[in-house]
C-alpha atoms as a PDB file:
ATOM      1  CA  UNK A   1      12.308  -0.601  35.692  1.00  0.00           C
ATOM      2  CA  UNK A   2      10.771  -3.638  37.319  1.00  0.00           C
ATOM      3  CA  UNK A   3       7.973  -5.112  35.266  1.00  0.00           C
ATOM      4  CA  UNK A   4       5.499  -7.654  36.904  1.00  0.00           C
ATOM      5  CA  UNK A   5       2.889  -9.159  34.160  1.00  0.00           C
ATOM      6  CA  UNK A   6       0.617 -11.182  36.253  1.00  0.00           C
ATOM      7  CA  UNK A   7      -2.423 -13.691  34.774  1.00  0.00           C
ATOM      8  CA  UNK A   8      -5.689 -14.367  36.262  1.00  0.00           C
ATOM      9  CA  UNK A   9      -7.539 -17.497  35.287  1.00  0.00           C
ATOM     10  CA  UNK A  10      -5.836 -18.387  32.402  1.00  0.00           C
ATOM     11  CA  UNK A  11      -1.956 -18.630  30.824  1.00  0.00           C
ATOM     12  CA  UNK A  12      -0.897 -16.224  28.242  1.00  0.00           C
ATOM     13  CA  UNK A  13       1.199 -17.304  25.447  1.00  0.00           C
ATOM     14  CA  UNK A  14       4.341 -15.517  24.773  1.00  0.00           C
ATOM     15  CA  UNK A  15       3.315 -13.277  21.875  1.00  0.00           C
ATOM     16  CA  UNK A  16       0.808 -11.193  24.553  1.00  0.00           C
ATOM     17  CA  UNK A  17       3.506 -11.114  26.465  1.00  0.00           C
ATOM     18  CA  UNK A  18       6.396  -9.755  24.254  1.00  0.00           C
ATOM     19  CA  UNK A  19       3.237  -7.474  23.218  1.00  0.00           C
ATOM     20  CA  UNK A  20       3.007  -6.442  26.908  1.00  0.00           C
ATOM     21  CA  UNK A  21       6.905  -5.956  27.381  1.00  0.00           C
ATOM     22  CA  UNK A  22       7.406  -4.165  24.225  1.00  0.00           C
ATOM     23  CA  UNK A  23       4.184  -1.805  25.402  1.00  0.00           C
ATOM     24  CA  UNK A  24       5.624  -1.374  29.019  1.00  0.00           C
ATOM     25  CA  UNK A  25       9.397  -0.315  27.730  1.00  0.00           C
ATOM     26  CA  UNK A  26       8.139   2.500  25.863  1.00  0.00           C
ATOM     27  CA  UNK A  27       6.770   4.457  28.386  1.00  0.00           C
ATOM     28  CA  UNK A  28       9.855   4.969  29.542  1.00  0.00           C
ATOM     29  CA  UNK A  29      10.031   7.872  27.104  1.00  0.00           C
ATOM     30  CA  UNK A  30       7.619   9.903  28.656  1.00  0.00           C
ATOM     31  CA  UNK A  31       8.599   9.674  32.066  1.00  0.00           C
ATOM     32  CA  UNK A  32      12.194   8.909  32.782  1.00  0.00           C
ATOM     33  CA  UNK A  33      11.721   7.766  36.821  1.00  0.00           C
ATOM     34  CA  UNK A  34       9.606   4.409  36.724  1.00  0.00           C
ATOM     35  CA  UNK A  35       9.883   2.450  39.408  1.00  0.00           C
ATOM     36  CA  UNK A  36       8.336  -0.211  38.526  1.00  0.00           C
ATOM     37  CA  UNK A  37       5.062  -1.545  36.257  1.00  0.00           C
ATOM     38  CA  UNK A  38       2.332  -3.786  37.425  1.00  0.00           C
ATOM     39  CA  UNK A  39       0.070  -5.676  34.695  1.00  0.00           C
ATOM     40  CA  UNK A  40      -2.963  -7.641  35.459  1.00  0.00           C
ATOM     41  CA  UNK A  41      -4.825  -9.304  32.704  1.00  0.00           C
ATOM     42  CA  UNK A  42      -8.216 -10.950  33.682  1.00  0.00           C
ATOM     43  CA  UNK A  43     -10.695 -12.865  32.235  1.00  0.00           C
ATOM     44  CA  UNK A  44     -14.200 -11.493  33.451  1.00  0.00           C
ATOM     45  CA  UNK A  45     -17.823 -12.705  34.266  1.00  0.00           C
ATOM     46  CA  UNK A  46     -16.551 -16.276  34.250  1.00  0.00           C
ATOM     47  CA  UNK A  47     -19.511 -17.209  35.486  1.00  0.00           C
ATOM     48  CA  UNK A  48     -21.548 -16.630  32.509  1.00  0.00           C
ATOM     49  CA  UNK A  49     -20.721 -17.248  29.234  1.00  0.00           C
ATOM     50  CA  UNK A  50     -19.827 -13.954  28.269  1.00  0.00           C
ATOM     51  CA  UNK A  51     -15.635 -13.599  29.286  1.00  0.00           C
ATOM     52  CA  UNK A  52     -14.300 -10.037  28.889  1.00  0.00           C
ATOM     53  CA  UNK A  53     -10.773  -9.541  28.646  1.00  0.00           C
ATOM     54  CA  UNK A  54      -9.842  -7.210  31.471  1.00  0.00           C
ATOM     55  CA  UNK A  55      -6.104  -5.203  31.519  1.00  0.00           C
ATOM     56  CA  UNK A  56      -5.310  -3.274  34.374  1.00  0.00           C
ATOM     57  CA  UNK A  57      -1.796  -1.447  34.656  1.00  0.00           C
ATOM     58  CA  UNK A  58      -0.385   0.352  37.474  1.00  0.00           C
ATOM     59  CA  UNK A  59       3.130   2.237  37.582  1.00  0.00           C
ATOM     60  CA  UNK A  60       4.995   3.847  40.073  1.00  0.00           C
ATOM     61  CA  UNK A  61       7.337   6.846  40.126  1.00  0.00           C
ATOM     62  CA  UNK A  62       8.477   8.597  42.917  1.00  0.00           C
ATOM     63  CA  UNK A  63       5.729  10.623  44.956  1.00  0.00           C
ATOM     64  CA  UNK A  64       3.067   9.726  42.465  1.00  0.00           C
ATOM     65  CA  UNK A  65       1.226   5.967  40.805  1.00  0.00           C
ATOM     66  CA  UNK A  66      -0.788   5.817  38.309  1.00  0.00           C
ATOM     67  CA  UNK A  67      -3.499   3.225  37.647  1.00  0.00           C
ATOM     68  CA  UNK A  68      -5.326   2.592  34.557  1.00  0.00           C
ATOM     69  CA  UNK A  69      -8.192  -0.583  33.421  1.00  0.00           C
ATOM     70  CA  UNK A  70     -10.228  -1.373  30.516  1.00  0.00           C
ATOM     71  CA  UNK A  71     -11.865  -4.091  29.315  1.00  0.00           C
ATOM     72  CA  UNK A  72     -12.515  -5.684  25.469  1.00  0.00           C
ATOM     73  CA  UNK A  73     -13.111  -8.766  24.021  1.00  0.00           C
ATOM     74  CA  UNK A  74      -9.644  -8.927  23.305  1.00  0.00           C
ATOM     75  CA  UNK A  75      -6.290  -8.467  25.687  1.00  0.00           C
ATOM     76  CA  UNK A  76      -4.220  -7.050  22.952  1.00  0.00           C
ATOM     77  CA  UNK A  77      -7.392  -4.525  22.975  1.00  0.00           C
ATOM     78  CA  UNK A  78      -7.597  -4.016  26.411  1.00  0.00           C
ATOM     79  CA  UNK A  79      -4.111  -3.548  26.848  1.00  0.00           C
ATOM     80  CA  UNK A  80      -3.512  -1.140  24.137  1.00  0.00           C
ATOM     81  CA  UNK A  81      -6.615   1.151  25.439  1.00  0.00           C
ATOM     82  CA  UNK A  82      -5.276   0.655  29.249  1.00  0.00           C
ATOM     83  CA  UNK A  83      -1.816   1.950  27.642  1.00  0.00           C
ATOM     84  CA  UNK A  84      -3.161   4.722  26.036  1.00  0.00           C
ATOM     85  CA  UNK A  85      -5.444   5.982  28.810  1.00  0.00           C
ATOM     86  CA  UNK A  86      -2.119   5.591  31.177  1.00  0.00           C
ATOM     87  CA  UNK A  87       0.186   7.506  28.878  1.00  0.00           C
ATOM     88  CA  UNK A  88      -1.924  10.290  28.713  1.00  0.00           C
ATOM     89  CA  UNK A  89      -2.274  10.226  32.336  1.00  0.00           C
ATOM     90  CA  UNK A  90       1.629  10.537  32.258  1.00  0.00           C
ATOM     91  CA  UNK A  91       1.685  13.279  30.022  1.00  0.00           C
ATOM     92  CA  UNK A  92      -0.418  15.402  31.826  1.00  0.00           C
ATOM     93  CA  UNK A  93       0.810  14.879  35.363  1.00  0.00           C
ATOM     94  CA  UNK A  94       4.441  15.930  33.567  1.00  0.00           C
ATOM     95  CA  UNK A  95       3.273  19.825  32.039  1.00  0.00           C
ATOM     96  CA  UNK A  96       1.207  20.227  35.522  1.00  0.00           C
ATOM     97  CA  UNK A  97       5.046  19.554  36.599  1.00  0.00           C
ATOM     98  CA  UNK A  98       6.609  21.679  34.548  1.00  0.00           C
ATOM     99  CA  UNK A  99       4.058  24.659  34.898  1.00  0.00           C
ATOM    100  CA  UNK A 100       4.623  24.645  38.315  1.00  0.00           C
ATOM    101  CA  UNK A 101       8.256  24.375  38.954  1.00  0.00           C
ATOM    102  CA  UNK A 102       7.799  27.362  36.276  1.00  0.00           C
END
């Protein structure tokens, strides 16, 4: 699988990033065919003071992509509620699989 953790506006250190990688890996056990993983953390409304931490993750398997964001006032945050909003994505896409190959 071909991971791609891209930054916006600012440079993460290398513990959110081993936290990203570590993330990414394990979906491979609930969908065996990823292509590849896209990761975009963001820091929002730079304009005002206020900066949200944005996370936005996209995969690809054959036929099908998924695409998850969600934002915090933390990237570890963000990232582990974009995760678990894309995993259950997975999950479901793989019984509407299996219920119809039934």
């Amino acid at each position: 699988m071909n991971v791609q953790i891209r930054t916006v506006h600012f440079d993460a250190d290398t513990k959110l990033i081993d936290h990203v990688n570590s993330k990414i890996e394990k979906l491979q056990t609930f969908h065996d065919k990823i292509i590849s993983a896209e990761v975009y953390l963001k820091l929002d409304n730079l304009s005002q003071n206020i900066r949200d931490k944005v996370a936005e993750i996209k995969i690809h398997v054959p036929k099908h992509s998924y695409f998850v964001k969600h934002q915090s006032k933390t990237f570890e945050q963000s990232f582990d509620l974009a995760f678990d909003s894309l995993v259950n994505q997975v999950k479901r896409q793989k019984e509407k699989q299996i219920l119809t190959q039934r």
